[in-house]
C-alpha atoms as a PDB file:
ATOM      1  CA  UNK A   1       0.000   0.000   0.000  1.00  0.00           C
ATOM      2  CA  UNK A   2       1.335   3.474  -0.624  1.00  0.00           C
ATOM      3  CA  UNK A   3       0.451   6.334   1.577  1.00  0.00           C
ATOM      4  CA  UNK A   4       0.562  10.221   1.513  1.00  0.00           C
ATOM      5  CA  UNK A   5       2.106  11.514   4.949  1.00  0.00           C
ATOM      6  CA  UNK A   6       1.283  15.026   6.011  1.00  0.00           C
ATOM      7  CA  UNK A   7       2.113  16.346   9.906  1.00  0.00           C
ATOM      8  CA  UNK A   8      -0.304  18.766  11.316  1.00  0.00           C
ATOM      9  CA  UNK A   9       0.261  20.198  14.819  1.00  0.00           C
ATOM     10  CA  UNK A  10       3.495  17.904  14.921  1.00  0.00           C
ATOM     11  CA  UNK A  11       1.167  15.018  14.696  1.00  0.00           C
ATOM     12  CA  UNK A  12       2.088  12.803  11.237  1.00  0.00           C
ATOM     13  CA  UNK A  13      -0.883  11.507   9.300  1.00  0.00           C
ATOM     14  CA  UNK A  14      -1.212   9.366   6.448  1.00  0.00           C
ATOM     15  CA  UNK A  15      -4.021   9.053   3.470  1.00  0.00           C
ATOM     16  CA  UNK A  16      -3.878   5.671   1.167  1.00  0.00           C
ATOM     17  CA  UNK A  17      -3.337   6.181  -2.259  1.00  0.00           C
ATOM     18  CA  UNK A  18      -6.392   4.574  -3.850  1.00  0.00           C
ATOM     19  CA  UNK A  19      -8.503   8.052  -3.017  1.00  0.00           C
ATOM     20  CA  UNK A  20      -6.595  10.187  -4.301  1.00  0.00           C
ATOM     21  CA  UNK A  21      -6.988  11.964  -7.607  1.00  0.00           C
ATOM     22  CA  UNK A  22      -4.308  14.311  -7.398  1.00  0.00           C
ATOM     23  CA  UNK A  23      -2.275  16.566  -5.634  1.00  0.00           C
ATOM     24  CA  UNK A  24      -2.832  20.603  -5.927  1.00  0.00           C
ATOM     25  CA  UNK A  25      -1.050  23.270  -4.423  1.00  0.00           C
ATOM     26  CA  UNK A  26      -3.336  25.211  -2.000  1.00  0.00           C
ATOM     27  CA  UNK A  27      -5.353  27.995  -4.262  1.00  0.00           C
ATOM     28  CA  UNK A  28      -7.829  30.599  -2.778  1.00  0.00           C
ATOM     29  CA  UNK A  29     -11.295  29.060  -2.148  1.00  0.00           C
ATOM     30  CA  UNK A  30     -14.386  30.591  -2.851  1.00  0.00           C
ATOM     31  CA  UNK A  31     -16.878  30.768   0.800  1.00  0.00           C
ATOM     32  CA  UNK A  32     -19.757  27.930   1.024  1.00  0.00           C
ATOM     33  CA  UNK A  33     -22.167  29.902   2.610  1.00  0.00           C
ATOM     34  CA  UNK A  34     -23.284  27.965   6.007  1.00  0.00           C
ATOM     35  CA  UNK A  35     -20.686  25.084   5.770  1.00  0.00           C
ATOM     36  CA  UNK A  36     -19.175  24.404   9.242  1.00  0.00           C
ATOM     37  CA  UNK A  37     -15.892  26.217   9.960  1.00  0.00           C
ATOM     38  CA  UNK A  38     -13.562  23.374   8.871  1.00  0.00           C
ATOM     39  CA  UNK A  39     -15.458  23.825   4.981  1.00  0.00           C
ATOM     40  CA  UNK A  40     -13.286  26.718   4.110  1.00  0.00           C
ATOM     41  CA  UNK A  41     -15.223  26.993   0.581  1.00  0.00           C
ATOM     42  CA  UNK A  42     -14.418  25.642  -2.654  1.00  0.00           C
ATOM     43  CA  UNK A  43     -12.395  25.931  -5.935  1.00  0.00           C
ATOM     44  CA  UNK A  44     -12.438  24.956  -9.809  1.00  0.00           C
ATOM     45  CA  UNK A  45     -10.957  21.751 -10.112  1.00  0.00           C
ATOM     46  CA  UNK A  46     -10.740  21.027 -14.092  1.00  0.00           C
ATOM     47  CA  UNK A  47     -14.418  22.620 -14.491  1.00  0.00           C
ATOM     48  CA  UNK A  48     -15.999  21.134 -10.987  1.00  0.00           C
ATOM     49  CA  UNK A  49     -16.167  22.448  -8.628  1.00  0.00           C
ATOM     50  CA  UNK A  50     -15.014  20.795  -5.746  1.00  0.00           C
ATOM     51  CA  UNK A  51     -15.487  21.694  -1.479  1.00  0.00           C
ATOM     52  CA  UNK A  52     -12.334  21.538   0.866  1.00  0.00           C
ATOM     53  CA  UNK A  53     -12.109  19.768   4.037  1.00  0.00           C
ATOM     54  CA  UNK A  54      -9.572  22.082   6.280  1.00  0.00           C
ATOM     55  CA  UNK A  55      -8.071  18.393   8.030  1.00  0.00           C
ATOM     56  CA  UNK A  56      -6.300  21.007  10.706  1.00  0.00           C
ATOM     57  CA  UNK A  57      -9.507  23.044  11.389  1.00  0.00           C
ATOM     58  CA  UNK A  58     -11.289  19.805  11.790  1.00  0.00           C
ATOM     59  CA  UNK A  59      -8.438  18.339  14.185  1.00  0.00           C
ATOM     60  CA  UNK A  60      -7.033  20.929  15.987  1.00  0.00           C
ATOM     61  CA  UNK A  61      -9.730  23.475  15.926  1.00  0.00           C
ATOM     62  CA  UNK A  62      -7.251  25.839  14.307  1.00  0.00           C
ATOM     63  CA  UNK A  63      -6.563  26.815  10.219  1.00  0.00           C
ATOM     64  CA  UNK A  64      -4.267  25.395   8.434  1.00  0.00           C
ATOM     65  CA  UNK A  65      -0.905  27.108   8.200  1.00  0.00           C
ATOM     66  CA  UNK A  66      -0.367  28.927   4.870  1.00  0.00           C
ATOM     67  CA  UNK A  67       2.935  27.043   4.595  1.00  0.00           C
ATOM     68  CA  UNK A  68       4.866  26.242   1.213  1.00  0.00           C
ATOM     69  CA  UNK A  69       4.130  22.377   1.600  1.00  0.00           C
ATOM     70  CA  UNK A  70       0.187  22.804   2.305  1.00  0.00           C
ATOM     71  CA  UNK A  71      -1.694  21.293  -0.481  1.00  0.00           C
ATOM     72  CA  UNK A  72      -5.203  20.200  -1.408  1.00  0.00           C
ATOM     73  CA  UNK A  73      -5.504  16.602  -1.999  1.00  0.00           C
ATOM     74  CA  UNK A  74      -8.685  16.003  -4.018  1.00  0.00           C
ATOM     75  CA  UNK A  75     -10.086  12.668  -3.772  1.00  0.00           C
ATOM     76  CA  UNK A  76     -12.719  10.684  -5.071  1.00  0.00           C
ATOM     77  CA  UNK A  77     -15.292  10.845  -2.047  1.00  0.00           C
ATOM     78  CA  UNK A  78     -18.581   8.050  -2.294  1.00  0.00           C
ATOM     79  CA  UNK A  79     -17.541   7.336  -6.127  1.00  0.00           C
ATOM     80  CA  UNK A  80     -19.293  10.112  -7.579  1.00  0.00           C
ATOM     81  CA  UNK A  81     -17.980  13.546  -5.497  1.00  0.00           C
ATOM     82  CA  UNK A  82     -14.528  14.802  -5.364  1.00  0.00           C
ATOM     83  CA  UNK A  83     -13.998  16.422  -2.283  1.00  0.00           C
ATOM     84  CA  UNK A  84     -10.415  18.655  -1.290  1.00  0.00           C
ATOM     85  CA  UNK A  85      -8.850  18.019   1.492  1.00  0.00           C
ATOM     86  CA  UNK A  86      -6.234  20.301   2.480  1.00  0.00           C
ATOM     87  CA  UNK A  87      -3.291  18.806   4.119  1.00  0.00           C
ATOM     88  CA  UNK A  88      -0.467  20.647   5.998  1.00  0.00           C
ATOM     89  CA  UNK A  89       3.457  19.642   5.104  1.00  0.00           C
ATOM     90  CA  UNK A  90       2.113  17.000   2.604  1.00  0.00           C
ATOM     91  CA  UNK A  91       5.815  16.153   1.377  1.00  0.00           C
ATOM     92  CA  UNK A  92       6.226  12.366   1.926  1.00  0.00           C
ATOM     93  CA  UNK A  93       5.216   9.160   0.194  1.00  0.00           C
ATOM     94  CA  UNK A  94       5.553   5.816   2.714  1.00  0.00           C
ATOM     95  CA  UNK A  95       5.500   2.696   0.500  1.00  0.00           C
ATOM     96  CA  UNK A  96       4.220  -0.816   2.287  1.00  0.00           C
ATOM     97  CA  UNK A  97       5.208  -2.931  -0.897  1.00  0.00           C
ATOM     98  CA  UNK A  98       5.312  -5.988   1.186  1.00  0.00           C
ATOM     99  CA  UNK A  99       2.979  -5.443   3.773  1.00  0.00           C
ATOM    100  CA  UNK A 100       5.733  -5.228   6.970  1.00  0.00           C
ATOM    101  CA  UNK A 101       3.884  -1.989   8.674  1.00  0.00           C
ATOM    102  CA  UNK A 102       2.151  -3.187  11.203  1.00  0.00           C
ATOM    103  CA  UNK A 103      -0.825  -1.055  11.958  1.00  0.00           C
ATOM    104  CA  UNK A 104      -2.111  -1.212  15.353  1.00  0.00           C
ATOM    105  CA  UNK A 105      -5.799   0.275  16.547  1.00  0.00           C
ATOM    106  CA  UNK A 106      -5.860   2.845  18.761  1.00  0.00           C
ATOM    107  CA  UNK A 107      -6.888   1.728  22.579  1.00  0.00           C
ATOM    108  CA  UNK A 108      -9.094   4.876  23.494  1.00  0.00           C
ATOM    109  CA  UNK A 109     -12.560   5.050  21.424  1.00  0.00           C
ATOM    110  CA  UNK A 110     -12.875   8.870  20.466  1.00  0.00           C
ATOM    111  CA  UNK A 111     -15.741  10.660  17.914  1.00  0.00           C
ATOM    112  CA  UNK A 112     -13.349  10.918  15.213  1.00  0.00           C
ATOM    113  CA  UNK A 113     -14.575   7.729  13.629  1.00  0.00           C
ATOM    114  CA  UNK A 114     -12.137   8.874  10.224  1.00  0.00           C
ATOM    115  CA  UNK A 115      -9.282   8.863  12.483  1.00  0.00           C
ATOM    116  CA  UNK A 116      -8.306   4.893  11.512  1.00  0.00           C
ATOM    117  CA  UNK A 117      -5.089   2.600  13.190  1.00  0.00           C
ATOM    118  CA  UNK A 118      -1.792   3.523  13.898  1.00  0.00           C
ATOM    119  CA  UNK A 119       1.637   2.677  13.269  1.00  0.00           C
ATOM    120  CA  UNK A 120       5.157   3.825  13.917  1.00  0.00           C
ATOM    121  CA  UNK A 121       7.042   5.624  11.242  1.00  0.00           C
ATOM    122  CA  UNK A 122      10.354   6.784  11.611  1.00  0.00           C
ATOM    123  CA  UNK A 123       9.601   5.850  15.471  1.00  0.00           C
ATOM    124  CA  UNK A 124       7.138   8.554  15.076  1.00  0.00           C
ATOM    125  CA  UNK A 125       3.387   7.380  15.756  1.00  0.00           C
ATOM    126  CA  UNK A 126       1.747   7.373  11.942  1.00  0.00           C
ATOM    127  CA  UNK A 127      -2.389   7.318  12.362  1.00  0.00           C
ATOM    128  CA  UNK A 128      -4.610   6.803   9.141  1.00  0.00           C
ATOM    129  CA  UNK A 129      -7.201   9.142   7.910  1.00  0.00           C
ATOM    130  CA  UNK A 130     -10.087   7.530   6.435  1.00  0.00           C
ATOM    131  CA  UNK A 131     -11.304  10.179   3.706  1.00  0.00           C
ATOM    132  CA  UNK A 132     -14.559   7.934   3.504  1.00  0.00           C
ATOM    133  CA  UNK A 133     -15.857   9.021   7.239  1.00  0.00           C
ATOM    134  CA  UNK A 134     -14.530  12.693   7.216  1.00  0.00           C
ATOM    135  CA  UNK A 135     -18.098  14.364   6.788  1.00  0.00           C
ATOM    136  CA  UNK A 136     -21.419  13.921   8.690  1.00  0.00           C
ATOM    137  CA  UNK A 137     -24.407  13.013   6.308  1.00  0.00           C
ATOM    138  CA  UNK A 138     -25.738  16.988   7.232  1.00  0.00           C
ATOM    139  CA  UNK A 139     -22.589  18.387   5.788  1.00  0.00           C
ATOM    140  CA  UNK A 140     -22.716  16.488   2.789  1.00  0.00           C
ATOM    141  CA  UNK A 141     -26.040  18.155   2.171  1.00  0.00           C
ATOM    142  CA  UNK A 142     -24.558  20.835   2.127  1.00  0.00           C
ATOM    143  CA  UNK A 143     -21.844  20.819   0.441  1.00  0.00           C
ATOM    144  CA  UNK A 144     -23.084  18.515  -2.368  1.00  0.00           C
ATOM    145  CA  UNK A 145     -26.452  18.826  -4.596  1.00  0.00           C
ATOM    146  CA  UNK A 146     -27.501  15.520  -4.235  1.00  0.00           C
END
């Protein structure tokens, strides 16, 4: 499996491969008029256009930093959306060709049910972010038509 790192509030994160689209760098949204805080707005991706998921707002409570190595990740999000999400120091690819990370769950049941297993990279903790449970179903109608 091959998986895009990204630290936010010196806390490393990883997103697997198979959702992502491609990588942007960060561009200036347009507002979504009453999307939650952590929907910053949305941009023109190829003639969509496409929201963005702020992953530190939605963390940490806090905006992303406007930092060279932010980037919006847009991903395919319940097969038919694409949804940005944008990630803070997004620089690093981890490759599991042969299946030798061991990913352990976390002990302590929180809310953040897209918040998936962890592992140790570099001897740093690694925790997965599954794209697939970042929004409640009353965001998404909001920030999609359907």
């Amino acid at each position: 499996m091959i998986y895009l790192k990204f630290i936010i509030a010196e806390q490393c994160y990883g997103l697997e491969h198979r959702d992502i689209v491609e990588i942007v760098p960060r561009v200036a949204l347009e507002q979504l008029t009453g999307a939650p805080d952590y929907i910053p707005g949305f941009f023109n991706y190829r003639g969509r256009v496409v929201p963005v998921v702020d992953l530190a707002m939605l963390l940490t409570g806090k905006p992303s930093q406007p930092v060279i190595s932010s980037r919006i990740t847009v991903i395919r999000y319940e097969e038919k959306h694409l949804l940005g999400i944008l990630l803070e120091r997004a620089t690093d690819i981890i490759t599991d060709a042969d299946g030798s990370v061991e990913w352990q769950r976390v002990g302590v049941k929180t809310e953040c049910d897209y918040l998936g297993n962890v592992s140790l990279n570099e001897d740093k903790p690694l925790q997965l972010v599954n794209a697939a449970k970042l929004l409640p179903d009353a965001v998404k109608k909001i920030i999609f038509k359907d």
